[in-house]
C-alpha atoms as a PDB file:
ATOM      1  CA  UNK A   1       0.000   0.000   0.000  1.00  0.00           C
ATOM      2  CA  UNK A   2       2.701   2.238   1.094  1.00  0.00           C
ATOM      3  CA  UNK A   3       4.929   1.925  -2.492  1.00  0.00           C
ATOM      4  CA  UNK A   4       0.774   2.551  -4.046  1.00  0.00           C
ATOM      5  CA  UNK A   5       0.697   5.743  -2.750  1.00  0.00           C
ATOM      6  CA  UNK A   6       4.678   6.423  -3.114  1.00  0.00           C
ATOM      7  CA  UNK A   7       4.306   5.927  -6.607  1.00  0.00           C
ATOM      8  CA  UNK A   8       0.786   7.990  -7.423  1.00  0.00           C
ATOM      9  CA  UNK A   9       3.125  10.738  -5.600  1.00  0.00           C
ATOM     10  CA  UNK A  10       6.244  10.692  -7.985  1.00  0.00           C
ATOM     11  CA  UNK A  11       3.828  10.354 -10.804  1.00  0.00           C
ATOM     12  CA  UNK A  12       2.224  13.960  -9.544  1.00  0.00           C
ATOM     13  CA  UNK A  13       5.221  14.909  -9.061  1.00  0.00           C
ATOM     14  CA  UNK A  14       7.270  14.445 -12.172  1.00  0.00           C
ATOM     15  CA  UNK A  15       3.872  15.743 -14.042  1.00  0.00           C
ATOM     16  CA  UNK A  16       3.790  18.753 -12.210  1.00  0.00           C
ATOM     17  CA  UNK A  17       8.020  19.296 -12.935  1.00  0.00           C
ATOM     18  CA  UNK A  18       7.311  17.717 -16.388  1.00  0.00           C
ATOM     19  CA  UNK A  19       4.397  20.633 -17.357  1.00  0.00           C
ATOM     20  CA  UNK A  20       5.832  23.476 -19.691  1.00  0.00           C
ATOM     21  CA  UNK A  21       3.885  26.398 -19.697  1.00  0.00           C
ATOM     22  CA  UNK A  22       4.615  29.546 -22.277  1.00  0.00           C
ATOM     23  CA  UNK A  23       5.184  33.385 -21.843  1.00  0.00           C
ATOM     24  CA  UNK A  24       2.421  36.001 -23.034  1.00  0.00           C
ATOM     25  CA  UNK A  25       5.111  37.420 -25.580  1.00  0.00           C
ATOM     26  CA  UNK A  26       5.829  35.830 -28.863  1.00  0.00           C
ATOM     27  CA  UNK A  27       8.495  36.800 -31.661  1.00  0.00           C
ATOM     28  CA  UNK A  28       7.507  36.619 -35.884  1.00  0.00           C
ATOM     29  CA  UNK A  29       8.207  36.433 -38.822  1.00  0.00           C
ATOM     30  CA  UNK A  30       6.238  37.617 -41.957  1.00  0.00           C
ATOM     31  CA  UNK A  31       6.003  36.819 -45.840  1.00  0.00           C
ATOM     32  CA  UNK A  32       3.337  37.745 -48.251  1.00  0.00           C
ATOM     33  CA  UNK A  33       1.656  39.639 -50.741  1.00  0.00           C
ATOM     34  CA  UNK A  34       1.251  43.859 -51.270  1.00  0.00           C
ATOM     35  CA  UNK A  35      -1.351  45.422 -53.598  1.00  0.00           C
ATOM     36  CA  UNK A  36      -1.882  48.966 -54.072  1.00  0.00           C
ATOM     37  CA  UNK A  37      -5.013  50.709 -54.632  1.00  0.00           C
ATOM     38  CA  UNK A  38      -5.402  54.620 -56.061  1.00  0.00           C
ATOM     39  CA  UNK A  39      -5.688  56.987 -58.999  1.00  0.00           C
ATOM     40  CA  UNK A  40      -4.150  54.508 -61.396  1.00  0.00           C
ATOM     41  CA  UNK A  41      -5.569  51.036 -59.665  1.00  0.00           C
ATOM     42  CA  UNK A  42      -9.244  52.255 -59.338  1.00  0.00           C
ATOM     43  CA  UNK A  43     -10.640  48.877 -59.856  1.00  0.00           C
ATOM     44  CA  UNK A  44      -8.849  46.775 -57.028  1.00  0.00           C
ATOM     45  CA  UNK A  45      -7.315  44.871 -59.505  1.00  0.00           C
ATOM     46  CA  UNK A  46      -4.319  42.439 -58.335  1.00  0.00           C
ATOM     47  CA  UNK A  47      -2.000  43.000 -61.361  1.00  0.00           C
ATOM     48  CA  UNK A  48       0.389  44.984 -60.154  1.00  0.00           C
ATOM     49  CA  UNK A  49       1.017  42.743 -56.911  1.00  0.00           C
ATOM     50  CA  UNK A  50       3.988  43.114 -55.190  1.00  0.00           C
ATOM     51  CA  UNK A  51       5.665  41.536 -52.553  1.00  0.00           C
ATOM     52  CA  UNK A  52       6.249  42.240 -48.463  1.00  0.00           C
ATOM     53  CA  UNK A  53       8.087  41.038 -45.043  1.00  0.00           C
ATOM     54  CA  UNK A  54       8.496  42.086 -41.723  1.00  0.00           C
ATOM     55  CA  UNK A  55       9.145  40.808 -38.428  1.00  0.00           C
ATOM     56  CA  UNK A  56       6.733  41.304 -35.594  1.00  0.00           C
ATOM     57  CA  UNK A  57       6.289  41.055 -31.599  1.00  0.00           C
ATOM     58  CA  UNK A  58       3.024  39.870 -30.244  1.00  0.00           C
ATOM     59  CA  UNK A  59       1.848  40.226 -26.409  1.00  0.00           C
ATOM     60  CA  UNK A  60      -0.886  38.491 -25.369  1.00  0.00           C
ATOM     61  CA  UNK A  61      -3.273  40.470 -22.729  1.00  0.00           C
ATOM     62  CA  UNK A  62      -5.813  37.227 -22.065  1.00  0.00           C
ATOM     63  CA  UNK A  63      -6.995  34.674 -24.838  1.00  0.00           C
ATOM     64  CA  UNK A  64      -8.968  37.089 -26.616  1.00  0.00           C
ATOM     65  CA  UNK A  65      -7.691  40.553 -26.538  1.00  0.00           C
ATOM     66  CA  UNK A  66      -3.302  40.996 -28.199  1.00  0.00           C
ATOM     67  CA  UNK A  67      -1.086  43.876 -29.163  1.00  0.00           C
ATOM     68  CA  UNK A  68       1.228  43.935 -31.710  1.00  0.00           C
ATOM     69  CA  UNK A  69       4.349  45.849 -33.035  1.00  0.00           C
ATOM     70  CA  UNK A  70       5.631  45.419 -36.331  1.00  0.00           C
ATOM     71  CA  UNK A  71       8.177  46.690 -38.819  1.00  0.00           C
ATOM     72  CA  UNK A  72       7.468  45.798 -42.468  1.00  0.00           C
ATOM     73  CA  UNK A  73       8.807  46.440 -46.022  1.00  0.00           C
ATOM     74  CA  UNK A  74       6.980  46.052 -49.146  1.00  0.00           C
ATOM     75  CA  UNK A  75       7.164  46.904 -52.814  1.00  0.00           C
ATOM     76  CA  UNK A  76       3.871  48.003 -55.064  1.00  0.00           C
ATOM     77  CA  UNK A  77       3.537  49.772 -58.212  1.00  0.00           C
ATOM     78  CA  UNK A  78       0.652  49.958 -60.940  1.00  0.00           C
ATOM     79  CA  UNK A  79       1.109  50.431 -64.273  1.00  0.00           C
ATOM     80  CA  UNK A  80      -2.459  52.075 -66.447  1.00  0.00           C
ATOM     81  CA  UNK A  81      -1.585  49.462 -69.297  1.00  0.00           C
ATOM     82  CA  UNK A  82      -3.420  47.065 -66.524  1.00  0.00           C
ATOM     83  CA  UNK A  83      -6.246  49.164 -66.512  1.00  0.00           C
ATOM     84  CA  UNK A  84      -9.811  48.268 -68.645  1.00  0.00           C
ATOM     85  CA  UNK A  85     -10.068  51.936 -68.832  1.00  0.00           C
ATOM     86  CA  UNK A  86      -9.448  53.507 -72.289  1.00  0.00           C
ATOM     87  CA  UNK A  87      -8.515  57.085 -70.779  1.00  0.00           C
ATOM     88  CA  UNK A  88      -6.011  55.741 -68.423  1.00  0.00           C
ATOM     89  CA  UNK A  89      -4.467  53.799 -71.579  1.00  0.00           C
ATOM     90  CA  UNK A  90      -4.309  57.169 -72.789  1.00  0.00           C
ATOM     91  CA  UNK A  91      -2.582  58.370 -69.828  1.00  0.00           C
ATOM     92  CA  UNK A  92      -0.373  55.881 -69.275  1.00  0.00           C
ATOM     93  CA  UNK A  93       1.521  56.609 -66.312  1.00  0.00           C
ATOM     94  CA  UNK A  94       3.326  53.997 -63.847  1.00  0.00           C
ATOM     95  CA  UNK A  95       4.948  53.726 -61.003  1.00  0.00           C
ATOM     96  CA  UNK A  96       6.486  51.515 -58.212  1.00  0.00           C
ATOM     97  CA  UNK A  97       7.704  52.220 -54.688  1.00  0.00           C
ATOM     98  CA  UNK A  98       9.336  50.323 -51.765  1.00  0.00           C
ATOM     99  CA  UNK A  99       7.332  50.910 -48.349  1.00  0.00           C
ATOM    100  CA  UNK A 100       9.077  50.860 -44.769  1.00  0.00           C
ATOM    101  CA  UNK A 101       6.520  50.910 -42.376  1.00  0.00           C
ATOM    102  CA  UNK A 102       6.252  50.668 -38.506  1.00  0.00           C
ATOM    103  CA  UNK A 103       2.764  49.688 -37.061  1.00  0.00           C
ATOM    104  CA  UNK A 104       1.422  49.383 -33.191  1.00  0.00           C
ATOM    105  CA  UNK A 105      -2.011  46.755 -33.595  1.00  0.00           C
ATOM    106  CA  UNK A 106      -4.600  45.844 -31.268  1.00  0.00           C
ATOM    107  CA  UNK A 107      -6.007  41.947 -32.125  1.00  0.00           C
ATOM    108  CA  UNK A 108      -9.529  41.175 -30.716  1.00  0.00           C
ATOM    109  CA  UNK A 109     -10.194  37.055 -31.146  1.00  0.00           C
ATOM    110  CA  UNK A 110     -13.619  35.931 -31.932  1.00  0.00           C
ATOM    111  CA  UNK A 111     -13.189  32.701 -29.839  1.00  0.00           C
ATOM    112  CA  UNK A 112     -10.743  31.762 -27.014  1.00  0.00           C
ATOM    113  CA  UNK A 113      -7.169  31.639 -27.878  1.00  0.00           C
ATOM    114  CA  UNK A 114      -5.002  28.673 -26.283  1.00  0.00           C
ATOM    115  CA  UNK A 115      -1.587  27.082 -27.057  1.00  0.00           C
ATOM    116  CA  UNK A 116      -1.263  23.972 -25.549  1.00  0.00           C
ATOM    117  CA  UNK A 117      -5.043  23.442 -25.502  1.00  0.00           C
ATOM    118  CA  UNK A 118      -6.596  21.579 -29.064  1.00  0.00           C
ATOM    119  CA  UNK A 119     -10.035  22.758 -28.151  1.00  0.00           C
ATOM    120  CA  UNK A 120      -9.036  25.877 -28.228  1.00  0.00           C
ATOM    121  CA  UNK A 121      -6.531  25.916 -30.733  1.00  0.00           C
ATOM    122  CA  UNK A 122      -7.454  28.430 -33.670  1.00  0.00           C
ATOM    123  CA  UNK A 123      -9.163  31.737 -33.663  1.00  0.00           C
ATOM    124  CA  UNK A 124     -10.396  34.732 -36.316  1.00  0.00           C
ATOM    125  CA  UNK A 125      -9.734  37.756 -35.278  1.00  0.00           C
ATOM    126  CA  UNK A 126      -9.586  41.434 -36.479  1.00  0.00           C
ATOM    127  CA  UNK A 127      -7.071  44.152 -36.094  1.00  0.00           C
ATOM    128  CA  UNK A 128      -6.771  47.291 -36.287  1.00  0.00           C
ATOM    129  CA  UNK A 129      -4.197  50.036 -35.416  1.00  0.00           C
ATOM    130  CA  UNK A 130      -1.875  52.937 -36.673  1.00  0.00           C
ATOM    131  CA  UNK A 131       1.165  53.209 -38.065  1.00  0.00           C
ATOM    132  CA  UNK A 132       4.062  55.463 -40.166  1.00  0.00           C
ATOM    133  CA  UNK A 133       5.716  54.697 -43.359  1.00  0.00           C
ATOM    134  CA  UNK A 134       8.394  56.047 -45.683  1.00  0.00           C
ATOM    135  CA  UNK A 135       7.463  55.650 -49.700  1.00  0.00           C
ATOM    136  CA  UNK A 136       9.049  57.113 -52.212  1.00  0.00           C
ATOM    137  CA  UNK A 137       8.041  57.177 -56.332  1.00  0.00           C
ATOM    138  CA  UNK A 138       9.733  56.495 -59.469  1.00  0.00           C
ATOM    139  CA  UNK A 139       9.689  55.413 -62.652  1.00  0.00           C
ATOM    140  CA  UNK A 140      11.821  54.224 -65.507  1.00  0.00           C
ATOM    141  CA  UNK A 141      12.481  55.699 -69.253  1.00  0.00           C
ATOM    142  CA  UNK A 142      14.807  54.411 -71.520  1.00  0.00           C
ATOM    143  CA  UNK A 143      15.839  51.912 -69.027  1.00  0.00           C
ATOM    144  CA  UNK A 144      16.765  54.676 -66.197  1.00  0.00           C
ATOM    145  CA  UNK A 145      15.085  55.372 -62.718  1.00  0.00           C
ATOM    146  CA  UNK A 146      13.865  58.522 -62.211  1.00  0.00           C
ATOM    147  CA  UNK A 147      12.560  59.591 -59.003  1.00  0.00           C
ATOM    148  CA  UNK A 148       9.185  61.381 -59.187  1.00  0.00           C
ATOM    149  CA  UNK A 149       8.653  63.637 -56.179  1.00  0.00           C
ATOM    150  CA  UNK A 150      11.867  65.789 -57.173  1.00  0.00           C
ATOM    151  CA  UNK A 151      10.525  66.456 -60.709  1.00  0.00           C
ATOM    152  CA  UNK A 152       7.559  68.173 -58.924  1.00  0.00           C
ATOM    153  CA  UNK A 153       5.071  66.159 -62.074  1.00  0.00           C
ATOM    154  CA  UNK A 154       1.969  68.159 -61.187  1.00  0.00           C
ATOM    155  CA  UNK A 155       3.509  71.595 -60.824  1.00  0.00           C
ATOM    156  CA  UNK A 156       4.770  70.970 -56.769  1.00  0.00           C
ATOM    157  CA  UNK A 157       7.954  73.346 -57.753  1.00  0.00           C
ATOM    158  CA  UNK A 158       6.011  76.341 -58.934  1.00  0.00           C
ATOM    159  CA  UNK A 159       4.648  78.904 -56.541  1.00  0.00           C
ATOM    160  CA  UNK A 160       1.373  79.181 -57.864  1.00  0.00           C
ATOM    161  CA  UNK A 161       0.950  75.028 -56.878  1.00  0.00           C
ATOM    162  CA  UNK A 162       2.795  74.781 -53.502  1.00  0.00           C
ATOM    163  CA  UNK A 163      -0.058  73.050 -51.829  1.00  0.00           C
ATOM    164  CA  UNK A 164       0.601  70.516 -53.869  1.00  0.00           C
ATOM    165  CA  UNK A 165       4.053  69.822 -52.225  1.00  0.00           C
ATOM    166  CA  UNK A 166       4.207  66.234 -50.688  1.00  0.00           C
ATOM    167  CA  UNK A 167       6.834  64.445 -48.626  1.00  0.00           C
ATOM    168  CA  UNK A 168       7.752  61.405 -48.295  1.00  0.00           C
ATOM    169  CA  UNK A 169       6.481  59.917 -44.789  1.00  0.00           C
ATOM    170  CA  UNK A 170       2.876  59.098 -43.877  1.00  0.00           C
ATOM    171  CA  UNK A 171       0.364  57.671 -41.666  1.00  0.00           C
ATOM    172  CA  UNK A 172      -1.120  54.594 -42.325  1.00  0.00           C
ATOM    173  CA  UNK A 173      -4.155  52.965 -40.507  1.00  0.00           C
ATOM    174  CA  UNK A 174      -4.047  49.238 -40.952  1.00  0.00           C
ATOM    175  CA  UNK A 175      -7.359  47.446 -40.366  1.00  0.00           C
ATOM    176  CA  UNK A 176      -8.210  43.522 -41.591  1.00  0.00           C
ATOM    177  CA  UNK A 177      -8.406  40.513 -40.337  1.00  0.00           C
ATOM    178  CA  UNK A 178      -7.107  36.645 -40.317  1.00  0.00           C
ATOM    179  CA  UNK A 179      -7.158  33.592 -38.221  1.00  0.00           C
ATOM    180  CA  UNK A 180      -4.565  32.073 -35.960  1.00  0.00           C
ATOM    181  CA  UNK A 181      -3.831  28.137 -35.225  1.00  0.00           C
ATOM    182  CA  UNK A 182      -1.549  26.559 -32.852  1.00  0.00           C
ATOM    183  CA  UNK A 183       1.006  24.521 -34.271  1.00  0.00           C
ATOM    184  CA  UNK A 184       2.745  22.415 -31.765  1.00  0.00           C
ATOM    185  CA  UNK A 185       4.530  23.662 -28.346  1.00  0.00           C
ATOM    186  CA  UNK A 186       4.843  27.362 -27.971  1.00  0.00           C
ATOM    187  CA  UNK A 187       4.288  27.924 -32.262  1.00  0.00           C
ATOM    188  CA  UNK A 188       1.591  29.669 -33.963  1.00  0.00           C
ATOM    189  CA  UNK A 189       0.606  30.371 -37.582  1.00  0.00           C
ATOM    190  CA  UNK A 190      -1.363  32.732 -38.637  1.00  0.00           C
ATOM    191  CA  UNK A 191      -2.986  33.994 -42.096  1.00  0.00           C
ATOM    192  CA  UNK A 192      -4.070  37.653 -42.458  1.00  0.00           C
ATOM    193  CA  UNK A 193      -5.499  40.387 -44.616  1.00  0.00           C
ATOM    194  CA  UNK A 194      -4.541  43.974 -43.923  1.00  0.00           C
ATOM    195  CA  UNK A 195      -5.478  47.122 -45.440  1.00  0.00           C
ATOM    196  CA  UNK A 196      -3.547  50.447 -45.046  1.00  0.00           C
ATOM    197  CA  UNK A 197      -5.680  53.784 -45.172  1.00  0.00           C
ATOM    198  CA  UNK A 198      -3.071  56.236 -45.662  1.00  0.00           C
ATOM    199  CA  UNK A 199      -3.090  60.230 -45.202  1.00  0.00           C
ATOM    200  CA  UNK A 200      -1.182  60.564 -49.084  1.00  0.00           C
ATOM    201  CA  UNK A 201      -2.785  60.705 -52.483  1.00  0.00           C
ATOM    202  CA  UNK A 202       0.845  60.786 -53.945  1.00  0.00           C
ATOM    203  CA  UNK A 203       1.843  57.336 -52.940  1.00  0.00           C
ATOM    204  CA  UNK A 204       1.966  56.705 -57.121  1.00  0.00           C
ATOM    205  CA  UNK A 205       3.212  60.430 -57.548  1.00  0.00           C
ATOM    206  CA  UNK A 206      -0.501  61.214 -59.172  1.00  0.00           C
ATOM    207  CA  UNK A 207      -3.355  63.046 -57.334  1.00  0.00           C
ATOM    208  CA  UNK A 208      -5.065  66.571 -59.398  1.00  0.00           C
ATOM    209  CA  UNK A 209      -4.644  67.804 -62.985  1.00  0.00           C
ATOM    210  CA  UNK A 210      -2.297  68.326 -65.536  1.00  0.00           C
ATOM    211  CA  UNK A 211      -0.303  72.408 -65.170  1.00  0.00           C
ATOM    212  CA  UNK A 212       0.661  72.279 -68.719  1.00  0.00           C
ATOM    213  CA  UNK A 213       4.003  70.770 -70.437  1.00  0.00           C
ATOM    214  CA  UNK A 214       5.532  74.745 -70.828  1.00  0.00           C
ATOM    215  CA  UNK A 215       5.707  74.577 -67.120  1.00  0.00           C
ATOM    216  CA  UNK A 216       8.812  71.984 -67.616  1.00  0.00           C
ATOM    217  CA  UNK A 217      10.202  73.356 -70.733  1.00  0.00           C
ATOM    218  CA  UNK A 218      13.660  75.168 -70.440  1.00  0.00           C
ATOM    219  CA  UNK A 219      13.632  78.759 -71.489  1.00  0.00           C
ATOM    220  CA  UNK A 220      17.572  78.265 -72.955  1.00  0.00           C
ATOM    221  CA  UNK A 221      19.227  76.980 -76.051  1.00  0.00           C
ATOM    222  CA  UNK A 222      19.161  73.290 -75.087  1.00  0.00           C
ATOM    223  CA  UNK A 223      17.035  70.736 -77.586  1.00  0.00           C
ATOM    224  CA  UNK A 224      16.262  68.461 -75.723  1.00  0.00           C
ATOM    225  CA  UNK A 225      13.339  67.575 -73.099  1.00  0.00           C
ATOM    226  CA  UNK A 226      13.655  67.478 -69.406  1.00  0.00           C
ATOM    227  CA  UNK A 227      13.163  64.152 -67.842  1.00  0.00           C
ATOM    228  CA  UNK A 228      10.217  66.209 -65.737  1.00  0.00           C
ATOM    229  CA  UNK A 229       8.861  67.297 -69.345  1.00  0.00           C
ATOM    230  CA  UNK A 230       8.760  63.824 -70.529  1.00  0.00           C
ATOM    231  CA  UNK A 231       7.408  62.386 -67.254  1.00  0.00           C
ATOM    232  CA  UNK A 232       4.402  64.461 -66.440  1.00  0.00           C
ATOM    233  CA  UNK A 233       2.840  63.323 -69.595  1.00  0.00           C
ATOM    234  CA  UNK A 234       3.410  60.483 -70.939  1.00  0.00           C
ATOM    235  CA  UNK A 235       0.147  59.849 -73.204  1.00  0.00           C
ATOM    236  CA  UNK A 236       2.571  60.951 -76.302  1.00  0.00           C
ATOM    237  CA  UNK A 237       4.262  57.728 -76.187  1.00  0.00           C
ATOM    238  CA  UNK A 238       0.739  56.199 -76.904  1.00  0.00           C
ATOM    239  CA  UNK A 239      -0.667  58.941 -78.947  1.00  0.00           C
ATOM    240  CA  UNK A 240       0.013  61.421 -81.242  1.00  0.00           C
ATOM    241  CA  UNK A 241      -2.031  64.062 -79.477  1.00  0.00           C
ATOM    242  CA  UNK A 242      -0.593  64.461 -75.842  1.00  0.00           C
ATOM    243  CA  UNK A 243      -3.664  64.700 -73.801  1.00  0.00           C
ATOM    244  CA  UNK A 244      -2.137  67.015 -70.596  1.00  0.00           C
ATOM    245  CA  UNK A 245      -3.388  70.008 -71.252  1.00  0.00           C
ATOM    246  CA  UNK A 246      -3.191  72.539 -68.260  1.00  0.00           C
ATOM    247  CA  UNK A 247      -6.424  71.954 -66.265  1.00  0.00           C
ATOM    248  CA  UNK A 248      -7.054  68.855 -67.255  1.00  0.00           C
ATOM    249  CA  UNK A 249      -7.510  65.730 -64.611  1.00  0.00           C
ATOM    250  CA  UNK A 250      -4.476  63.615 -64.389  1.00  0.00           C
ATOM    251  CA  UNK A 251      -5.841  62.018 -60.807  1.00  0.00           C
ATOM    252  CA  UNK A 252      -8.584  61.909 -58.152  1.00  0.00           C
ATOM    253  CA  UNK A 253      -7.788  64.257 -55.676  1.00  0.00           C
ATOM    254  CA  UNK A 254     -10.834  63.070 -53.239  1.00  0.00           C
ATOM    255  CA  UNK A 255      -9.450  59.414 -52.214  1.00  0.00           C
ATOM    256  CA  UNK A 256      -6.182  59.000 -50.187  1.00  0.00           C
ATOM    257  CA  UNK A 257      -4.130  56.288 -51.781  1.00  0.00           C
ATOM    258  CA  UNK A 258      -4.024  52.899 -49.963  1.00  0.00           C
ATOM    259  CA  UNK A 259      -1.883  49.360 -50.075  1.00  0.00           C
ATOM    260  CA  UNK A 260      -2.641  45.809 -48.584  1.00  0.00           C
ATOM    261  CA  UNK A 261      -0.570  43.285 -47.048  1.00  0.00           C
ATOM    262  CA  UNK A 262      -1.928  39.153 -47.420  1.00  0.00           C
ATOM    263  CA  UNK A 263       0.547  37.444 -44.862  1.00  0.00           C
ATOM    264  CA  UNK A 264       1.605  33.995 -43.563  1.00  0.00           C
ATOM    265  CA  UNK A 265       2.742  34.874 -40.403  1.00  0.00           C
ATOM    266  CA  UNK A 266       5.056  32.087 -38.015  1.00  0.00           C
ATOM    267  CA  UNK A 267       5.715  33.271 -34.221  1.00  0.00           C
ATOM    268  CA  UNK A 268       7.003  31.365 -30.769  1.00  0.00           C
ATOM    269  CA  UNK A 269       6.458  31.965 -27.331  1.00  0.00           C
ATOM    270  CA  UNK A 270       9.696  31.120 -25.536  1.00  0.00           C
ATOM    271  CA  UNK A 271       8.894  28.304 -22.615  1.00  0.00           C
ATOM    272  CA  UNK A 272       8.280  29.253 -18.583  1.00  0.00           C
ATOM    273  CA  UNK A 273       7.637  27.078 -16.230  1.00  0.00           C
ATOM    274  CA  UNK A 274       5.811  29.471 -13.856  1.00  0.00           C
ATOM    275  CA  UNK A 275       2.141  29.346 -14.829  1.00  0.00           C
ATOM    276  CA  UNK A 276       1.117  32.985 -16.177  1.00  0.00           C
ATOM    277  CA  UNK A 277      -1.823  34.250 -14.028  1.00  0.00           C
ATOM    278  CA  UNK A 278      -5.012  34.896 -15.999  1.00  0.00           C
ATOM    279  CA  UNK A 279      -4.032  33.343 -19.373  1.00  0.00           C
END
């Protein structure tokens, strides 16, 4: 009787030594997706996706309610050779851009979230949050990058436009959702769709209407065209009649430009054996 309950006593105890449990912080990784959306990709179309990555950090107030911190890159760009629209054929401007971006999320799960539990081992959940990025325009002619911001395309160097001026850092305000599963130990994967509200319509470097191309022409001897002459307006390399007449639109001033991020995001919560209070 005596070794019965000696051994029903190591058995608690090595269980009880044996148990792992796992922090309320957790450390990712991120891979994915970026689409842009504005003045040239007015019909959410996904042919101009580009890529993204970041790394994030995760803490975990109860099962339901998380914060996160992340740091991302990304590229986008649109091209208006994607678009159905015959005007923006016309038009056809492009652009691309590489994103840096720092964002602060709150996560609110729809069901309990548990590691180490399988009834509780997968969740949707929303997000939402704020966040800064760095962006910065170009394009390429005749196989050379040209920066657009500098070339001031809708009249940004010229007094009589200076509200048009636009710099290169933003707000964003990411809000989306995805789901979450468990993987094994302290591992989780989760799957998410993000979209960034931004406070810039010049994310693509296009946002009111043409000034004219004798605003970019040089008043001296010199033959040939400015890259900013050649770069406002583009439609003469599709048409014979240039179509940017001073006045006319060239963008959609209304709408702030916006990207998305689709991710596949892997995190770990490093092991503890104290057992965290109220999680």
């Amino acid at each position: 009787m005596r070794i019965f309950f000696l051994s029903i006593v190591l058995f608690v105890s090595f269980s009880v030594k044996a148990q792992v449990f796992y922090r309320r912080s957790e450390f990712g990784l991120a891979l994915g997706a970026a689409n842009y959306y504005g003045d040239l990709n007015q019909n959410y179309s996904f042919k101009g996706l580009g890529y993204t990555g970041g790394v994030f950090y995760r803490y975990n107030f109860t099962h339901y309610i998380a914060l996160k911190l992340a740091l991302n890159t990304a590229h986008i760009g649109f091209d208006d050779k994607y678009s159905s629209n015959y005007y923006q054929q016309q038009r056809n401007l492009n652009f691309q851009t590489n994103i840096y971006e720092g964002t602060i999320q709150t996560e609110f799960s729809f069901f309990q979230y548990t590691i180490n539990d399988f009834e509780h081992r997968f969740s949707p959940y929303v997000t939402l949050g704020m966040g800064v990025f760095r962006y910065d325009p170009y394009t390429t002619l005749e196989n050379k990058r040209y920066y657009l911001r500098p070339l001031g395309t809708e009249g940004q160097g010229l007094a009589q436009y200076n509200s048009r001026k636009y710099t290169t850092t933003a707000v964003s305000f990411p809000i989306g959702m995805g789901i979450k599963i468990w993987l094994s130990k302290g591992m989780t994967l989760s799957l998410e769709a993000v979209d960034r509200v931004t406070t810039t319509d010049y994310l693509d470097d296009v946002s009111t209407t043409y000034v004219g191309i004798d605003k970019f022409q040089s008043s001296g001897p010199n033959p040939y065209p400015s890259p900013a002459e050649l770069l406002q307006d583009r439609s003469s390399e599709i048409t014979a009649t240039p179509i940017g007449v001073e006045g006319r639109q060239r963008g959609i001033s209304s709408t702030k430009d916006q990207f998305m991020f689709f991710q596949v995001g892997f995190s770990f919560r490093l092991p503890t054996y104290k057992c965290p209070k109220g999680i």
